[in-house]
N, C-alpha and C. Protein backbone atom coordinates (compact mmCIF):
# COMPACT_ATOMS: atom_id res chain seq x y z
N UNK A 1 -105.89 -69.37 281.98
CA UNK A 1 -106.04 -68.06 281.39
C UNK A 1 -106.07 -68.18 279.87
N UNK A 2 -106.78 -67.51 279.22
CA UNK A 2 -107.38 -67.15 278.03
C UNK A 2 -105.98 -66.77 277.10
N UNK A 3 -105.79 -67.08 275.86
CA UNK A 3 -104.65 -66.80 275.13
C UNK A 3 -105.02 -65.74 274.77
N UNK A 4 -103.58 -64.46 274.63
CA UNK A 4 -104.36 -63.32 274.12
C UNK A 4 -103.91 -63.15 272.74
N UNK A 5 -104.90 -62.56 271.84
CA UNK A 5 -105.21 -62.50 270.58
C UNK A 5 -103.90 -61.17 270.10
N UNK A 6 -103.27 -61.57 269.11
CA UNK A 6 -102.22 -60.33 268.81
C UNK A 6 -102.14 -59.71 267.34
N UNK A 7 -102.79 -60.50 266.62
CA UNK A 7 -103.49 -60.12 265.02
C UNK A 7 -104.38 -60.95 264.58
N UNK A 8 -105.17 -60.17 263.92
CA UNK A 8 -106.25 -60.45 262.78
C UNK A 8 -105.96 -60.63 261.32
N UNK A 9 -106.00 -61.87 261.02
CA UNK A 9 -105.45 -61.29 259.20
C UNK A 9 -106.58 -61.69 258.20
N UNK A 10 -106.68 -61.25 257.48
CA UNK A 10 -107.89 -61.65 256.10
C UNK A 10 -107.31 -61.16 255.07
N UNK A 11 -107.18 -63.25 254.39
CA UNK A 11 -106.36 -62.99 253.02
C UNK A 11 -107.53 -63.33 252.28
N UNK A 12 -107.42 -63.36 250.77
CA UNK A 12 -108.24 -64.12 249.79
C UNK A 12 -107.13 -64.79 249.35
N UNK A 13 -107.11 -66.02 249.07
CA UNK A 13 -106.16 -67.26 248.79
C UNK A 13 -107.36 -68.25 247.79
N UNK A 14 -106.91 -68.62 246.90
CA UNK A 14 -107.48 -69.23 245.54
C UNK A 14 -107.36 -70.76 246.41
N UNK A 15 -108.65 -71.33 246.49
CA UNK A 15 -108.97 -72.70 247.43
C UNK A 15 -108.54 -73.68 246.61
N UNK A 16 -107.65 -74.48 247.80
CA UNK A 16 -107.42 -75.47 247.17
C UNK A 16 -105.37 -75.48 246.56
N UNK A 17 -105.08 -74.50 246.88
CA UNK A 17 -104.38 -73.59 246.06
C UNK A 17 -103.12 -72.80 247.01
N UNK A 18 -103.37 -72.96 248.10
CA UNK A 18 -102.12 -72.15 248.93
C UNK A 18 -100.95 -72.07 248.71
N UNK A 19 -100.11 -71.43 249.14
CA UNK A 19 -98.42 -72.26 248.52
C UNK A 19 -97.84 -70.67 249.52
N UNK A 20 -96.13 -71.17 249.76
CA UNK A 20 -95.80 -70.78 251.00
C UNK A 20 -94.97 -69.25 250.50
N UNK A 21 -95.45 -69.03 248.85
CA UNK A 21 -95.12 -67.51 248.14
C UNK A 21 -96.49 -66.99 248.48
N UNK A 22 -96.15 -65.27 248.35
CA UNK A 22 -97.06 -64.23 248.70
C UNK A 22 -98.74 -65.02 247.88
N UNK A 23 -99.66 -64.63 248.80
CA UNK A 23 -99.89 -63.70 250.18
C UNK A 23 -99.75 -64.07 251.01
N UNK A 24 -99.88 -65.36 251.38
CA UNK A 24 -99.78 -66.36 252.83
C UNK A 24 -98.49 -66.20 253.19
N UNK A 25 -97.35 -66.66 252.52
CA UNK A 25 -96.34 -67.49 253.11
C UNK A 25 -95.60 -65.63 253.48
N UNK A 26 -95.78 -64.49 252.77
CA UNK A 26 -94.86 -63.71 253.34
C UNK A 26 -96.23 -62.79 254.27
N UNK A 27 -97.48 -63.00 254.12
CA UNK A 27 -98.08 -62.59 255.38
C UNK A 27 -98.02 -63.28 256.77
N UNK A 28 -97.84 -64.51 257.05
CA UNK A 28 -97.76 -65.55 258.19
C UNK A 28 -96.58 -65.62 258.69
N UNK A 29 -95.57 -65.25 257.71
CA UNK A 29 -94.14 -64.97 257.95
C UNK A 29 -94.01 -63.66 259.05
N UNK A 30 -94.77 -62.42 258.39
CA UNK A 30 -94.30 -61.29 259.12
C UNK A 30 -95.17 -61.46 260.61
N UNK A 31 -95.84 -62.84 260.75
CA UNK A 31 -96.04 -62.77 262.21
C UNK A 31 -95.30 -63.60 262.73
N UNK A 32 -94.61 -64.60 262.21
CA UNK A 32 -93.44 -65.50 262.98
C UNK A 32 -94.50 -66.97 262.62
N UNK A 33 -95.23 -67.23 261.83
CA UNK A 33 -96.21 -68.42 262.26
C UNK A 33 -95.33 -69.33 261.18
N UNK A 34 -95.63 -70.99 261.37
CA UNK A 34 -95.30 -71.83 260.46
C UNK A 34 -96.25 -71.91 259.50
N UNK A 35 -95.57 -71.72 257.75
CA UNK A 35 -96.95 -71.51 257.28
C UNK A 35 -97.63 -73.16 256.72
N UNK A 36 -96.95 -74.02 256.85
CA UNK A 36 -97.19 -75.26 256.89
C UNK A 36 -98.27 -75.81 257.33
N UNK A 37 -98.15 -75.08 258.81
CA UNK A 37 -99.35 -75.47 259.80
C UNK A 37 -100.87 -74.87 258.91
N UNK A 38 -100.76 -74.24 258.46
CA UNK A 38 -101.85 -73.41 257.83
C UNK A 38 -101.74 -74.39 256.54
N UNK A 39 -100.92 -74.04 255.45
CA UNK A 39 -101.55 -74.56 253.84
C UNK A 39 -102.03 -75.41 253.86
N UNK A 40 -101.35 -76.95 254.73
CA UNK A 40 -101.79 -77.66 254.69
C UNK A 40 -103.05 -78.44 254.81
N UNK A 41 -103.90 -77.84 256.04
CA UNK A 41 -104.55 -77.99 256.45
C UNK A 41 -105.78 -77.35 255.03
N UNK A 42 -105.36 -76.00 254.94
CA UNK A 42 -106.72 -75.32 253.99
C UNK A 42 -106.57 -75.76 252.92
N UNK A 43 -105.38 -76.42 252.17
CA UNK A 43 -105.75 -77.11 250.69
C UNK A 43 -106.42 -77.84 251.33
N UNK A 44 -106.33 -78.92 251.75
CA UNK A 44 -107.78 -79.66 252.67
C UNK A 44 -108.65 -79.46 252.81
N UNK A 45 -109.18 -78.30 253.71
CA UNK A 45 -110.43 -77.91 253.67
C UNK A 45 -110.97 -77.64 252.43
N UNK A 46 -110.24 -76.79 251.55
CA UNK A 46 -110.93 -76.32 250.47
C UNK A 46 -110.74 -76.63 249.20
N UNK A 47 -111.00 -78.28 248.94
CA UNK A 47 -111.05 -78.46 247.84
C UNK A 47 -111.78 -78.52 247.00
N UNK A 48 -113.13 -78.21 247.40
CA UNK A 48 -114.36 -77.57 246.63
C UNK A 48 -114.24 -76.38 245.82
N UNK A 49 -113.24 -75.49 246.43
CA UNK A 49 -113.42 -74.21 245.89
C UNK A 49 -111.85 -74.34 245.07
N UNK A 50 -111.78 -75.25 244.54
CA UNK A 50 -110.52 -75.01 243.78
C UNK A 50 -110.33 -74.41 242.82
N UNK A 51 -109.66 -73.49 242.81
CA UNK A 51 -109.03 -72.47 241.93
C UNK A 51 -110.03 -71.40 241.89
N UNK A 52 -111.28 -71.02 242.81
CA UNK A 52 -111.90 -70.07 243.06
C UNK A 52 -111.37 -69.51 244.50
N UNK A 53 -111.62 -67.75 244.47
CA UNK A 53 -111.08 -67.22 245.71
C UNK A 53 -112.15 -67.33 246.57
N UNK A 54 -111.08 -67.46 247.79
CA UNK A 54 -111.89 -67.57 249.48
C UNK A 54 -110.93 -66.80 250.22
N UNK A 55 -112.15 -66.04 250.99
CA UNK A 55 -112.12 -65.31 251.99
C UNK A 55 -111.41 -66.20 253.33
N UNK A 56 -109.92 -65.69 254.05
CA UNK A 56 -109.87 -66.54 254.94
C UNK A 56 -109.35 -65.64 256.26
N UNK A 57 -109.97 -65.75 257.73
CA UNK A 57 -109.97 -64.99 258.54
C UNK A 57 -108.66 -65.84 259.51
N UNK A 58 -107.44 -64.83 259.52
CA UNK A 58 -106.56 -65.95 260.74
C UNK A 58 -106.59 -65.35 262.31
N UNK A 59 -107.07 -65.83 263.24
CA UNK A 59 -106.38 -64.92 264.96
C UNK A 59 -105.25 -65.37 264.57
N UNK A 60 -104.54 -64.87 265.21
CA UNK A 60 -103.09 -65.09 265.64
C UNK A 60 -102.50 -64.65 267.09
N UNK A 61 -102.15 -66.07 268.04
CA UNK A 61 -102.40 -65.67 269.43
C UNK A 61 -100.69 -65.44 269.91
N UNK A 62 -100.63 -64.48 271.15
CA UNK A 62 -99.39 -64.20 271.44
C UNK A 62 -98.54 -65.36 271.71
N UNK A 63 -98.96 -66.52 271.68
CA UNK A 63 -97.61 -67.43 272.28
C UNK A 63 -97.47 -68.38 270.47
N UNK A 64 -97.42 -67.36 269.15
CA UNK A 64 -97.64 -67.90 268.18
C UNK A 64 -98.21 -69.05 267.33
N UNK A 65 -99.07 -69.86 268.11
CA UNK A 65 -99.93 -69.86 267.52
C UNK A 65 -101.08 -69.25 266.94
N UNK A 66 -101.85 -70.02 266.27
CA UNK A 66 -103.31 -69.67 265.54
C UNK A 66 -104.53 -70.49 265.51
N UNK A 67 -105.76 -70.04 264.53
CA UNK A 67 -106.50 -70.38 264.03
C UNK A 67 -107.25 -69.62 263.07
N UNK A 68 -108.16 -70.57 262.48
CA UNK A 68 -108.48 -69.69 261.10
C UNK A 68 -110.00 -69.94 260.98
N UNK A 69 -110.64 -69.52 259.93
CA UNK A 69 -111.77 -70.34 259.84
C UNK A 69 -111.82 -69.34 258.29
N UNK A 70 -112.69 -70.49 257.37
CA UNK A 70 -112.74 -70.19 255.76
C UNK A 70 -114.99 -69.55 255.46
N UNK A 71 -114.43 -68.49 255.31
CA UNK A 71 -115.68 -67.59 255.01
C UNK A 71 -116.15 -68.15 253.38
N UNK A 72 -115.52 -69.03 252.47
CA UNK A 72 -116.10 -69.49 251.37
C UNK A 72 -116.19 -68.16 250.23
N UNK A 73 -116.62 -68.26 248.93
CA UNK A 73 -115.99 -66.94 248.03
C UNK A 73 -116.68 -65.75 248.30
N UNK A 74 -116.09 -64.88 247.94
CA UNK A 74 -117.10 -63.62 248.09
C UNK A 74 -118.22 -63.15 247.46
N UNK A 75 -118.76 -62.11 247.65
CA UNK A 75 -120.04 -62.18 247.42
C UNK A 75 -120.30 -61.41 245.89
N UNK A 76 -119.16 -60.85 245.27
CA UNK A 76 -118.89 -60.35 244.67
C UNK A 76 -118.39 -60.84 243.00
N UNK A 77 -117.60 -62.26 243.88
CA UNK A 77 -117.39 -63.36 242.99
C UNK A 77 -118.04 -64.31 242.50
N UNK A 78 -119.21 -64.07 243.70
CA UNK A 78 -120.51 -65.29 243.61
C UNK A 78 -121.63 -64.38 242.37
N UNK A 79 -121.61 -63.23 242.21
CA UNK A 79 -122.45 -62.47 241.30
C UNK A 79 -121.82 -62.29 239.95
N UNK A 80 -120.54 -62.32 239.95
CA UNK A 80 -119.75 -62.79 238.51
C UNK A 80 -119.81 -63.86 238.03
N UNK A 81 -119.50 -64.85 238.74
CA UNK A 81 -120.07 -65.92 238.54
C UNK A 81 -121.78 -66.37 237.90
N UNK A 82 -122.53 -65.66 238.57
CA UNK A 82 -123.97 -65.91 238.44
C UNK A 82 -124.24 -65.81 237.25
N UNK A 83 -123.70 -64.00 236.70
CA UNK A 83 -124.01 -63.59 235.48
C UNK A 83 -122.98 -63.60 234.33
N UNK A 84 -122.51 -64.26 234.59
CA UNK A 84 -121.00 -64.81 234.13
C UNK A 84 -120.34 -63.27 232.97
N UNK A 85 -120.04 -62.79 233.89
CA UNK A 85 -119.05 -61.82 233.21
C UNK A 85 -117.72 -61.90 234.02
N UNK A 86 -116.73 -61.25 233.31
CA UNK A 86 -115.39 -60.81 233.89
C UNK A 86 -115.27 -60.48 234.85
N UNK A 87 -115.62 -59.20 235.12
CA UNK A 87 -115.22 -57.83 236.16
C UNK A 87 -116.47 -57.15 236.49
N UNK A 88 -116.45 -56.43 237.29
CA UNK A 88 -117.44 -55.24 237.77
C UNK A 88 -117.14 -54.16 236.46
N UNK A 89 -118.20 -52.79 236.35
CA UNK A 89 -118.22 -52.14 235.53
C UNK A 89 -117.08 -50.96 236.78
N UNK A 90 -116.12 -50.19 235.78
CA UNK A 90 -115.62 -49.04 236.44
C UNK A 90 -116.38 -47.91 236.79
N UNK A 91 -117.65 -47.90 236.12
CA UNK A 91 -118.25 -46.39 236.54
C UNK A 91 -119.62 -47.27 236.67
N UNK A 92 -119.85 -47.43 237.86
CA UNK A 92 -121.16 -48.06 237.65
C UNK A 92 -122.42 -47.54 237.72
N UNK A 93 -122.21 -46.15 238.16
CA UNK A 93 -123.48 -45.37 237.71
C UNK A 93 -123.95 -45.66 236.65
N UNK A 94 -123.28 -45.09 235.23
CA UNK A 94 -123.49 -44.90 233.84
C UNK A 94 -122.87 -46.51 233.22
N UNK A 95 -122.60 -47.17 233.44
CA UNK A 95 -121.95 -47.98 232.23
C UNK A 95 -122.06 -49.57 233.01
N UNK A 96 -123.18 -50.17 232.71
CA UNK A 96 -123.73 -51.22 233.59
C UNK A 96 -123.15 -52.30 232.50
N UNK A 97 -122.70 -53.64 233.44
CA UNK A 97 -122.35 -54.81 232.76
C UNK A 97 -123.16 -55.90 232.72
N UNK A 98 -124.27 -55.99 233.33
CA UNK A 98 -125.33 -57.17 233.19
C UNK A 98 -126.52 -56.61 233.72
N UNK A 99 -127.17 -58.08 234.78
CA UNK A 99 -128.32 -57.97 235.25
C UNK A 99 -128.29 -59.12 235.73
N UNK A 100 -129.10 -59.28 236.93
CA UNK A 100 -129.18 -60.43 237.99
C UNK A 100 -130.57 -60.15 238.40
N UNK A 101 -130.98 -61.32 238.45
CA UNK A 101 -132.21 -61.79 238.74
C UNK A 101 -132.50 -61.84 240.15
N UNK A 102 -133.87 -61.55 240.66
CA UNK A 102 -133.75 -61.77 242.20
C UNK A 102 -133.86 -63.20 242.77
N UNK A 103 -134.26 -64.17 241.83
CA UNK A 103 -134.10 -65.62 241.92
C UNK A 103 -132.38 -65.96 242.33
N UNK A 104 -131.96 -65.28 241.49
CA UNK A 104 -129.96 -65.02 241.65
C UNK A 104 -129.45 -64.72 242.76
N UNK A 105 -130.00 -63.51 243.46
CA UNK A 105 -129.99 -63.06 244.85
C UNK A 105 -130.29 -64.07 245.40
N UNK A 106 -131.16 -64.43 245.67
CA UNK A 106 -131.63 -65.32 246.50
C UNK A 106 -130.87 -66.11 247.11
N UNK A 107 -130.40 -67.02 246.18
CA UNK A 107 -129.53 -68.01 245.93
C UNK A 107 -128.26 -67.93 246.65
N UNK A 108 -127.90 -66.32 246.15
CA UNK A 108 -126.09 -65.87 246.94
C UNK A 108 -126.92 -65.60 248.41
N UNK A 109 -127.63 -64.87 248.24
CA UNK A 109 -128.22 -64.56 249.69
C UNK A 109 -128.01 -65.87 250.69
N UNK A 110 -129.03 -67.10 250.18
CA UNK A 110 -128.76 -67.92 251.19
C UNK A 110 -127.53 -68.62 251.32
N UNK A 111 -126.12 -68.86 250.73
CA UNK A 111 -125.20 -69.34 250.26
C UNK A 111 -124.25 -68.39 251.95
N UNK A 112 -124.52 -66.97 251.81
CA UNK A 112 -123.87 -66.01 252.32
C UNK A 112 -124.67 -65.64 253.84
N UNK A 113 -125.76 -66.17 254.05
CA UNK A 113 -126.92 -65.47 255.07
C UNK A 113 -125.66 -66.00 256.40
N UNK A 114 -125.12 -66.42 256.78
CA UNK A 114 -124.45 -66.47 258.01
C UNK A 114 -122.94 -66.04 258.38
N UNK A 115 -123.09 -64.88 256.76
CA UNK A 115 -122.05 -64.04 256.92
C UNK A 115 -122.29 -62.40 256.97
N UNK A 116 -123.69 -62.24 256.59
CA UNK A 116 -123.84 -60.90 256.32
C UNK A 116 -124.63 -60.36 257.12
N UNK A 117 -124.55 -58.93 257.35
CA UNK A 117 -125.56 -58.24 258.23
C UNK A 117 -127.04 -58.37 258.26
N UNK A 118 -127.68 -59.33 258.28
CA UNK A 118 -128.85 -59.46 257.97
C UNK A 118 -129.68 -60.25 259.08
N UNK A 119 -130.86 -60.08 259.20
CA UNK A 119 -131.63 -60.79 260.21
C UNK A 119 -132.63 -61.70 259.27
N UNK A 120 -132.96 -61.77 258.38
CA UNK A 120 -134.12 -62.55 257.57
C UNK A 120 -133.38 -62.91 255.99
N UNK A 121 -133.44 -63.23 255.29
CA UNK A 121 -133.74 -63.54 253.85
C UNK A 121 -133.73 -62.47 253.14
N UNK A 122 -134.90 -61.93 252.92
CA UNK A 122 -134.96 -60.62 252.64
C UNK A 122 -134.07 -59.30 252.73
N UNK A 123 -133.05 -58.99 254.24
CA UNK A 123 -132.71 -58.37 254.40
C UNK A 123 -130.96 -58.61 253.67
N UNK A 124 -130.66 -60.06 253.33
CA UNK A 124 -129.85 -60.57 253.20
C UNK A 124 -129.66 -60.48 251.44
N UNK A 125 -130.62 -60.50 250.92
CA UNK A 125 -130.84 -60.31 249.14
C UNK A 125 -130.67 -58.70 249.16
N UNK A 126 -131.22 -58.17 250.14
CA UNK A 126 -131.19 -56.27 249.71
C UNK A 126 -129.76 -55.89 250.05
N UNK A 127 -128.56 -56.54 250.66
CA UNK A 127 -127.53 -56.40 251.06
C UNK A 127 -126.45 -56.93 249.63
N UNK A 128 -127.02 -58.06 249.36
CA UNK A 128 -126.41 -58.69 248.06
C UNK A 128 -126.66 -57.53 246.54
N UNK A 129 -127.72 -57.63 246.61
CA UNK A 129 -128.33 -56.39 245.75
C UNK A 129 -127.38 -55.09 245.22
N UNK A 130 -127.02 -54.72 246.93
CA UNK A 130 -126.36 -53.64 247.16
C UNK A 130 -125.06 -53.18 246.46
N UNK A 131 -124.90 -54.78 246.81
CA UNK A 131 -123.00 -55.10 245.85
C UNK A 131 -123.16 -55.40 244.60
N UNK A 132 -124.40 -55.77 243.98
CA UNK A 132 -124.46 -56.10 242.39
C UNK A 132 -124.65 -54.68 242.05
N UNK A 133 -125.06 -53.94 242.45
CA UNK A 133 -125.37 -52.69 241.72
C UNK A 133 -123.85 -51.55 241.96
N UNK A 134 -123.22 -51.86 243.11
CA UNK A 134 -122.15 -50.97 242.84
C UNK A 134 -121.13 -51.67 242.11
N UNK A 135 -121.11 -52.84 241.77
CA UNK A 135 -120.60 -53.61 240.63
C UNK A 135 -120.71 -53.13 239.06
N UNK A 136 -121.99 -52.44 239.06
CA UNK A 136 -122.46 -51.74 237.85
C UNK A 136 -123.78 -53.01 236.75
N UNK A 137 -124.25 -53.53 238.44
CA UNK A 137 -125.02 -55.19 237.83
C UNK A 137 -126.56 -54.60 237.80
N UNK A 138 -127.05 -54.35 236.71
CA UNK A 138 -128.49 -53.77 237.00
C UNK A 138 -129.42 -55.31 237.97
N UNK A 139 -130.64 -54.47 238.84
CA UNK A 139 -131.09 -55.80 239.48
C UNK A 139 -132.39 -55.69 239.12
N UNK A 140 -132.85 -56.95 238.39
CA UNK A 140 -134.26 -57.11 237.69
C UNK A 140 -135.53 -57.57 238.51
N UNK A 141 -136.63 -57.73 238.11
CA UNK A 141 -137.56 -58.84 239.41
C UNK A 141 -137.72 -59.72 238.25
């Protein structure tokens, strides 16, 4: 018989970088898990993304164990990055902080295409798009 699933958790944890103080160690805590079993393993996995944030998805099954799997940075972080600013704009209607290229899209697009709602390329840049502009990121051709 099939283990049954008893939470979902999704932290952002800085790769490379875990440690057994908040968010992990007192989120994994309030399910009873060892958080050992976990840091260890994802400073491991993610030492590429060191000291950049990653998206990380945990099950957590009723006889306490787990598993996890690492979604890589967000898509959000990947467009700050691109156009190298700080932050998103607060009003992003009126008060825009850059501009991203659709060559730029592209790029996050395919980086992200087997995370996002998308069926093609295309549909996957107009989704990326979506988040640069409520970022306050004007999008150029």
């Amino acid at each position: 018989m099939a283990k049954q699933v008893i939470g979902n958790l999704k932290l952002r944890v800085m790769g490379g970088k875990a440690t057994a103080g908040p968010p992990v160690g007192s989120t994994l805590g309030q399910w009873g898990l060892n958080m050992m079993d976990f840091i260890n393993p994802f400073n491991e996995a993610t030492k590429e993304y060191m000291g950049k944030n990653v998206i990380v998805h945990i099950r957590v099954y009723d006889d306490r164990t787990f598993d996890w799997t690492c979604l890589g940075q967000p898509v959000d972080d990947l467009i700050r990055e691109a156009i190298k600013i700080p932050k998103g704009s607060g009003k992003p209607n009126t008060e825009k902080v850059g501009k991203i290229s659709r060559k730029q899209l592209e790029e996050i697009a395919e980086k992200k295409m087997s995370q996002l709602n998308a069926i093609d390329l295309e549909g996957a840049v107009k989704v990326v798009a979506g988040t640069a502009r409520s970022m306050g990121v004007e999008v150029v051709d």
